[in-house]
Protein backbone atom coordinates (compact mmCIF):
# COMPACT_ATOMS: atom_id res chain seq x y z
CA UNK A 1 70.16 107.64 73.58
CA UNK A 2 73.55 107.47 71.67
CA UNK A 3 76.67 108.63 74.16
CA UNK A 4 79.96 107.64 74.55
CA UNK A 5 79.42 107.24 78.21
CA UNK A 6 75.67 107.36 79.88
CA UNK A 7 74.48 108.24 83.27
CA UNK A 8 75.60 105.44 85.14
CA UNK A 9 79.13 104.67 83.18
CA UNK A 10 79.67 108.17 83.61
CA UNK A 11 78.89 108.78 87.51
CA UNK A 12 78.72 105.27 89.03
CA UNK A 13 80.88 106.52 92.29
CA UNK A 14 77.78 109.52 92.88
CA UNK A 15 75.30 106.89 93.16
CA UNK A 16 77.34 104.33 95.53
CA UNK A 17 78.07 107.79 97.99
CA UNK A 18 74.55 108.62 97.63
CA UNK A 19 73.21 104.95 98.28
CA UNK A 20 75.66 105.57 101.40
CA UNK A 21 74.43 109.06 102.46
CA UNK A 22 70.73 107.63 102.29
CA UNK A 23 71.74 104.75 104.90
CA UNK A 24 73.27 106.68 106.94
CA UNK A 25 70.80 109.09 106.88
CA UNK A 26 67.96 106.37 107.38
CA UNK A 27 70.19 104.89 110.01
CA UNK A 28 70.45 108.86 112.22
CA UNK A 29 66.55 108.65 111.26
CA UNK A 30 66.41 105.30 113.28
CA UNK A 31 67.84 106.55 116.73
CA UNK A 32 65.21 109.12 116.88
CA UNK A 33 62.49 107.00 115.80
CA UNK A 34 63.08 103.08 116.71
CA UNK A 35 61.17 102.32 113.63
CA UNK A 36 63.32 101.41 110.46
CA UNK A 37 60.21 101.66 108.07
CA UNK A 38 59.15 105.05 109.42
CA UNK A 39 62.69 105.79 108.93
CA UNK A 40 63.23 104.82 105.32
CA UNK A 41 59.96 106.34 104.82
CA UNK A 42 60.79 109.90 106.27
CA UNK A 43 64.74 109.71 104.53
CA UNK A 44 62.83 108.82 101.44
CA UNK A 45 60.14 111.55 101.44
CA UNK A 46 63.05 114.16 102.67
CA UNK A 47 65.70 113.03 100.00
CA UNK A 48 62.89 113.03 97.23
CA UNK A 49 62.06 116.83 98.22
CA UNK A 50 65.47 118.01 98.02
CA UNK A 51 66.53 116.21 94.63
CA UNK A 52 63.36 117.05 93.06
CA UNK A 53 64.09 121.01 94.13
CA UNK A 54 67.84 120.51 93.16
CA UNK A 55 66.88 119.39 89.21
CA UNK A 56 63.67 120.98 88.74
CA UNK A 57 64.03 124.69 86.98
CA UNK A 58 64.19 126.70 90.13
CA UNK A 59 66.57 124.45 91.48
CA UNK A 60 68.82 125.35 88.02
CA UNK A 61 67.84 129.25 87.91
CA UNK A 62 69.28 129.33 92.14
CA UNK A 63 72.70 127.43 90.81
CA UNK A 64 72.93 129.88 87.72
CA UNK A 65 72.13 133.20 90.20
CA UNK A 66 74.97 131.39 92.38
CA UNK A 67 77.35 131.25 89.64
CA UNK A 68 76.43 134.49 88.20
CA UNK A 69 75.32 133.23 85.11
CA UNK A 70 73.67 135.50 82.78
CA UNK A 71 71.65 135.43 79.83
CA UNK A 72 73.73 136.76 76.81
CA UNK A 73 72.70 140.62 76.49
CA UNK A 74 74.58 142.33 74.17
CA UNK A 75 73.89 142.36 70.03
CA UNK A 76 78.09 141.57 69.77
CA UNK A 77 77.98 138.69 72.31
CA UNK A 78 74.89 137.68 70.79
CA UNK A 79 76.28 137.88 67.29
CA UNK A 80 79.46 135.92 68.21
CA UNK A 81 78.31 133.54 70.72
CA UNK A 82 75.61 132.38 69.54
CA UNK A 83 76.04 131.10 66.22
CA UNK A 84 79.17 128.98 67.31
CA UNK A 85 77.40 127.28 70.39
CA UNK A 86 74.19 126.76 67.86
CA UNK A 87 76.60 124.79 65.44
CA UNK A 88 78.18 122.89 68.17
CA UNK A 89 74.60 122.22 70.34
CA UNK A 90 73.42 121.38 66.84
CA UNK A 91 76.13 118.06 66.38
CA UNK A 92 75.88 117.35 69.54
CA UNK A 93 71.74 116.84 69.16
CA UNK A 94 72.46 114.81 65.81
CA UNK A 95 74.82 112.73 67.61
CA UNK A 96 72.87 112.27 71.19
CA UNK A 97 69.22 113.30 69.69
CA UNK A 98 67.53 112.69 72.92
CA UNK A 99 69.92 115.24 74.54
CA UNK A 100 67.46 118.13 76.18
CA UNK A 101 66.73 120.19 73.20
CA UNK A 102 66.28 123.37 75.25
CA UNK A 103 69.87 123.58 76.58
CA UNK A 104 70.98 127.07 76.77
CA UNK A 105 73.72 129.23 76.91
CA UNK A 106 75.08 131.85 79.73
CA UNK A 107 77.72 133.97 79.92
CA UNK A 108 79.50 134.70 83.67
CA UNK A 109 81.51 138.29 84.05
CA UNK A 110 84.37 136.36 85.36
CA UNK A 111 87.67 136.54 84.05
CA UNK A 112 88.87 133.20 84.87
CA UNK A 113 89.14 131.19 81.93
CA UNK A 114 86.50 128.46 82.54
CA UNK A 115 82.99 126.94 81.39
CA UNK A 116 80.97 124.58 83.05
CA UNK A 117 77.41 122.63 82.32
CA UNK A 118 74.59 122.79 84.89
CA UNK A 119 71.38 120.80 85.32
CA UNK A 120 69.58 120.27 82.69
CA UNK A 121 69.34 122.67 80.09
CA UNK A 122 72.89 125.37 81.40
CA UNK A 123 75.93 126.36 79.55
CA UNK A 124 78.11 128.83 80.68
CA UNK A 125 81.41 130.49 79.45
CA UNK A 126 83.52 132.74 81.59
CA UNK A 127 84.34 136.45 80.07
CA UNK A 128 88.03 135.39 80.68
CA UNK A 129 87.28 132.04 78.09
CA UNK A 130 85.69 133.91 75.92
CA UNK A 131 88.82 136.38 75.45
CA UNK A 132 90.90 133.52 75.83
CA UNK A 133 90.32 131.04 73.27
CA UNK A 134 89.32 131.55 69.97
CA UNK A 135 85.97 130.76 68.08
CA UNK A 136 87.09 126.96 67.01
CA UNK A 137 89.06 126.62 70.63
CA UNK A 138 85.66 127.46 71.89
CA UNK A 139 83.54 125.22 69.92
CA UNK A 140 85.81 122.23 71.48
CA UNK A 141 84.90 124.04 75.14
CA UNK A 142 81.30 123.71 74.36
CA UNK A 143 81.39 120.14 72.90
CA UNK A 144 83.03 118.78 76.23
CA UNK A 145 80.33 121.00 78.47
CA UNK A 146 77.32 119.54 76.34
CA UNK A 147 79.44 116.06 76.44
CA UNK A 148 78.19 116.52 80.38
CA UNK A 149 75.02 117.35 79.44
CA UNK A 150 74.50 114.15 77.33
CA UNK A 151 76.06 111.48 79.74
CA UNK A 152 73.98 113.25 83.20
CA UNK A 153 76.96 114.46 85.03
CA UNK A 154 75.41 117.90 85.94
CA UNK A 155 72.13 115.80 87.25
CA UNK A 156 75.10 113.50 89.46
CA UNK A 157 76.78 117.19 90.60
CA UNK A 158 72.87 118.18 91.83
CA UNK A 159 72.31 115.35 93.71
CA UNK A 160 76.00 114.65 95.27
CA UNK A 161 75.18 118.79 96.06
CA UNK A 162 72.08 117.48 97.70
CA UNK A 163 73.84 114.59 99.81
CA UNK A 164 76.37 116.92 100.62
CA UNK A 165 73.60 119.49 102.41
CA UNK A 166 71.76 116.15 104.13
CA UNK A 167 74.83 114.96 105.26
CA UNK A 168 76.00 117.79 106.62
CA UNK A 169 72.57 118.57 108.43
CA UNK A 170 72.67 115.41 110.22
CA UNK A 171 76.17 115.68 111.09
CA UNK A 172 75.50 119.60 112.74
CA UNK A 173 72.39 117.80 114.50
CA UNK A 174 74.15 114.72 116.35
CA UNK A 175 77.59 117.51 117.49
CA UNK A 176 74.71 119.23 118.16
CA UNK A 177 72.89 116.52 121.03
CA UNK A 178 76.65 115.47 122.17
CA UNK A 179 78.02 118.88 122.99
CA UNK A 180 74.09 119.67 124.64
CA UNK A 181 74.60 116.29 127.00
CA UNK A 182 77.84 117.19 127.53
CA UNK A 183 77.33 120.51 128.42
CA UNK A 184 74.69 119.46 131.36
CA UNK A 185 77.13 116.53 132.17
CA UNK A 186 79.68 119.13 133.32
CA UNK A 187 77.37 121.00 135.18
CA UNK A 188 76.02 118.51 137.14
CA UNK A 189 79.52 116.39 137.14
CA UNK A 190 80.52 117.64 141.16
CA UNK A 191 81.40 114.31 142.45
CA UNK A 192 79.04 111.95 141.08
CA UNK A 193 80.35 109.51 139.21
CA UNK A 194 78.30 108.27 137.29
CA UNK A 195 77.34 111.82 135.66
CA UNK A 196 80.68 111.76 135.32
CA UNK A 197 81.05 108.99 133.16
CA UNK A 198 77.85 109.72 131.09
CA UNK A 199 80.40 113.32 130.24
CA UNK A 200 83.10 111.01 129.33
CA UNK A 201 81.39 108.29 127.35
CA UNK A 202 79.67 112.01 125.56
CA UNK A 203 83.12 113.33 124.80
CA UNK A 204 84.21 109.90 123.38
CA UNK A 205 81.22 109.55 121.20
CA UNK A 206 81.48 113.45 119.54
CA UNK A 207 85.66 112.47 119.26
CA UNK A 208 84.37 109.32 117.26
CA UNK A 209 81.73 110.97 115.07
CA UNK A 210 84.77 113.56 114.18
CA UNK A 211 87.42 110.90 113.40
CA UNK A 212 84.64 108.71 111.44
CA UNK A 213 83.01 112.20 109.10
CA UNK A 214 86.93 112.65 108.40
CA UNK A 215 87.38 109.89 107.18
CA UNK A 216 84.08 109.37 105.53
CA UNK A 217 84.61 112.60 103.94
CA UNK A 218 88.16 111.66 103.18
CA UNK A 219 87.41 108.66 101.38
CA UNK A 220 84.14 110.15 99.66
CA UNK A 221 86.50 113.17 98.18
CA UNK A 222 89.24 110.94 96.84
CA UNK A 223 86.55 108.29 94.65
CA UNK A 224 83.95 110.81 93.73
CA UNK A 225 87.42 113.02 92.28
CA UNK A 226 87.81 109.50 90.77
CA UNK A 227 85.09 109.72 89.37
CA UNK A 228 85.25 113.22 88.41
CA UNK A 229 88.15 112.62 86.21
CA UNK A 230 87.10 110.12 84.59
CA UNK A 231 83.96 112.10 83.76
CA UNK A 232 86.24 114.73 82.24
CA UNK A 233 87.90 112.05 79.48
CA UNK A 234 84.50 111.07 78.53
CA UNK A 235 83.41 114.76 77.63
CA UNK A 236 86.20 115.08 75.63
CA UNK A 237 85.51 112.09 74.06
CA UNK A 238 82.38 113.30 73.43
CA UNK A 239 83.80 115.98 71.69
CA UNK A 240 85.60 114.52 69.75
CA UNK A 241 83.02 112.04 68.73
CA UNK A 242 81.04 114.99 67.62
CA UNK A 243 83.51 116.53 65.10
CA UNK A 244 85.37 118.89 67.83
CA UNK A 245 88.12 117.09 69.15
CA UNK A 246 90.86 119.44 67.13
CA UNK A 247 89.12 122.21 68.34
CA UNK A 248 89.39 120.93 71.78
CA UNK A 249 92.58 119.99 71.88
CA UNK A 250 93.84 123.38 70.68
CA UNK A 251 92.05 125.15 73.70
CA UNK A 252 93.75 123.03 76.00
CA UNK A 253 97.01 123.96 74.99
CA UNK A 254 96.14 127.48 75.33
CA UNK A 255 95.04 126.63 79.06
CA UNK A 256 97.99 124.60 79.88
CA UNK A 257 100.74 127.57 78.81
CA UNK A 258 98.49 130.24 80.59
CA UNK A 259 98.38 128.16 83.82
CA UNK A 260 100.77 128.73 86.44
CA UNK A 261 102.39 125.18 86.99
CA UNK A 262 103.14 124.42 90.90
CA UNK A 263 103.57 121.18 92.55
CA UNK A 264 100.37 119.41 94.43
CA UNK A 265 100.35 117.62 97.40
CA UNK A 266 99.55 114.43 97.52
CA UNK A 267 96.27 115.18 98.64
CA UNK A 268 95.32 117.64 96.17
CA UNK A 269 95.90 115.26 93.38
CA UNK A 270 93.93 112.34 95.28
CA UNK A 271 90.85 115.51 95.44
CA UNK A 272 91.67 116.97 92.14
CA UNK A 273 88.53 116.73 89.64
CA UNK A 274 90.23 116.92 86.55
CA UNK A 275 92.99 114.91 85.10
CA UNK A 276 96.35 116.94 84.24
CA UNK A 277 95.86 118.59 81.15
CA UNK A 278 98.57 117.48 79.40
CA UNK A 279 97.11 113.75 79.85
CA UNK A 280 93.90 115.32 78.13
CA UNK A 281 96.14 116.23 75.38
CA UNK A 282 98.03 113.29 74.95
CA UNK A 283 94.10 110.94 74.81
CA UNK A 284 92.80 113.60 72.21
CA UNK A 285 96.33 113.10 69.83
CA UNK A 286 95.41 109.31 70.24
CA UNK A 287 92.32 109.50 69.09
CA UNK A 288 93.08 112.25 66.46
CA UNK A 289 95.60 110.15 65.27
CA UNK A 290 93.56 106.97 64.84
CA UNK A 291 91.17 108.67 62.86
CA UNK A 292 93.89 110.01 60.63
């Protein structure tokens, strides 16, 4: 499969969290179970389920409800839309010809001025993009979403989706126990002390899970963003690769003079998932440039 990136060069930081929301998943398994195969077995068996669900068809038709992405209805939409994602989709399967040949597009009634690639065979295009850029600017939108498509980010988005959901599920289930021994460690407290201590040593293990998910979660956010952004050069690489990289660039500068500029915190820009657009820019020139 010809790509300028590839699954794993394109989302290695969603498999490392993943291979560290199974463990610790396995590892919540074990305290319940004192068996470490039955554990792996059960984590296995559970995660399988849920990533199966997450990129089988259903799994894509709940995200597109979600997002409010609809088939195109209308004869104009239909007349203008499609042919300029068919000669796009139609480069892009030349280029990358064991890209999913079914891939589809959607329209969303949204105004903001946005597209975005899900699952397996889902393109959608905001109302706002589709007033906003014009048929060429949106060509170069399409090439970067179906530059997703052909290096597996929107697979990597599903599962991290997935991890998020199991992690989060274990996490309610163990504040859950704590606040529950807790809770009859008060009651009972009086003067005994050692009830006592079993509430103490309960309200220094929940205070420890908290600090330790925030800073799990911390860390996770700030590579997987990481990773995100470099995900978003190789799309538009892809597009560019593809024949669209003028077209892209032009619908860039339309988003950077119709966004409203404001300084980010530090921690926004650790957790942002795309690069400034102005460093999109500046890689597309370079590679324009080359080429000339």
């Amino acid at each position: 499969m010809k790509s300028n990136g590839g699954f794993f060069k394109s989302n290695w930081a969603y498999l490392i969290w993943f291979y560290f929301y199974f463990s610790f998943a396995v590892f919540v398994v074990y305290l319940f179970t004192s068996d470490i195969l039955i554990s792996l077995i059960l984590t296995a068996l559970i995660y399988g389920a849920c990533v199966g669900l997450a990129l089988s068809p259903v799994g894509e038709v709940i995200v597109r409800i979600m997002e409010g992405a609809k088939p195109i209805q209308t004869q104009d939409d239909k007349d203008y839309l499609l042919p300029i994602f068919e000669e796009v989709f139609e480069e892009a399967k030349n280029f990358t010809p064991n890209i999913n040949q079914d891939i589809e597009l959607y329209v969303t009634d949204s105004m903001a001025v946005n597209a975005f690639a899900v699952g397996r065979k889902t393109v959608a295009v905001t109302r706002g993009a589709i007033y906003a850029f014009s048929a060429d600017e949106l060509k170069g939108i399409l090439a970067h979403e179906l530059g997703h498509m052909a290096n597996g980010d929107t697979k990597a988005l599903l599962i991290k989706l997935v991890g998020n959901g199991f992690f989060s599920l274990i996490i309610f289930v163990l504040r859950l126990v704590m606040n529950i021994i807790q809770a009859v460690s008060n009651a009972l407290s009086g003067k005994n002390v050692v009830i006592l201590a079993i509430a103490f040593v309960a309200f220094l293990s929940r205070l420890l899970i908290d600090v330790s998910i925030f800073l799990f979660l911390f860390i996770g956010d700030v590579i997987i963003a990481l990773n995100s952004r470099y995900s978003e050069y190789l799309a538009d690489e892809y597009a560019y690769l593809i024949g669209f990289g003028d077209e892209l660039k032009s619908s860039l500068y339309v988003i950077s003079k119709i966004s409203i500029p404001r300084k980010a915190t530090l921690t926004e820009r650790l957790k942002a998932s795309h690069p400034y657009t102005s460093a999109r820019i500046e890689r597309l020139e370079n590679m324009l440039t080359k080429t000339a």
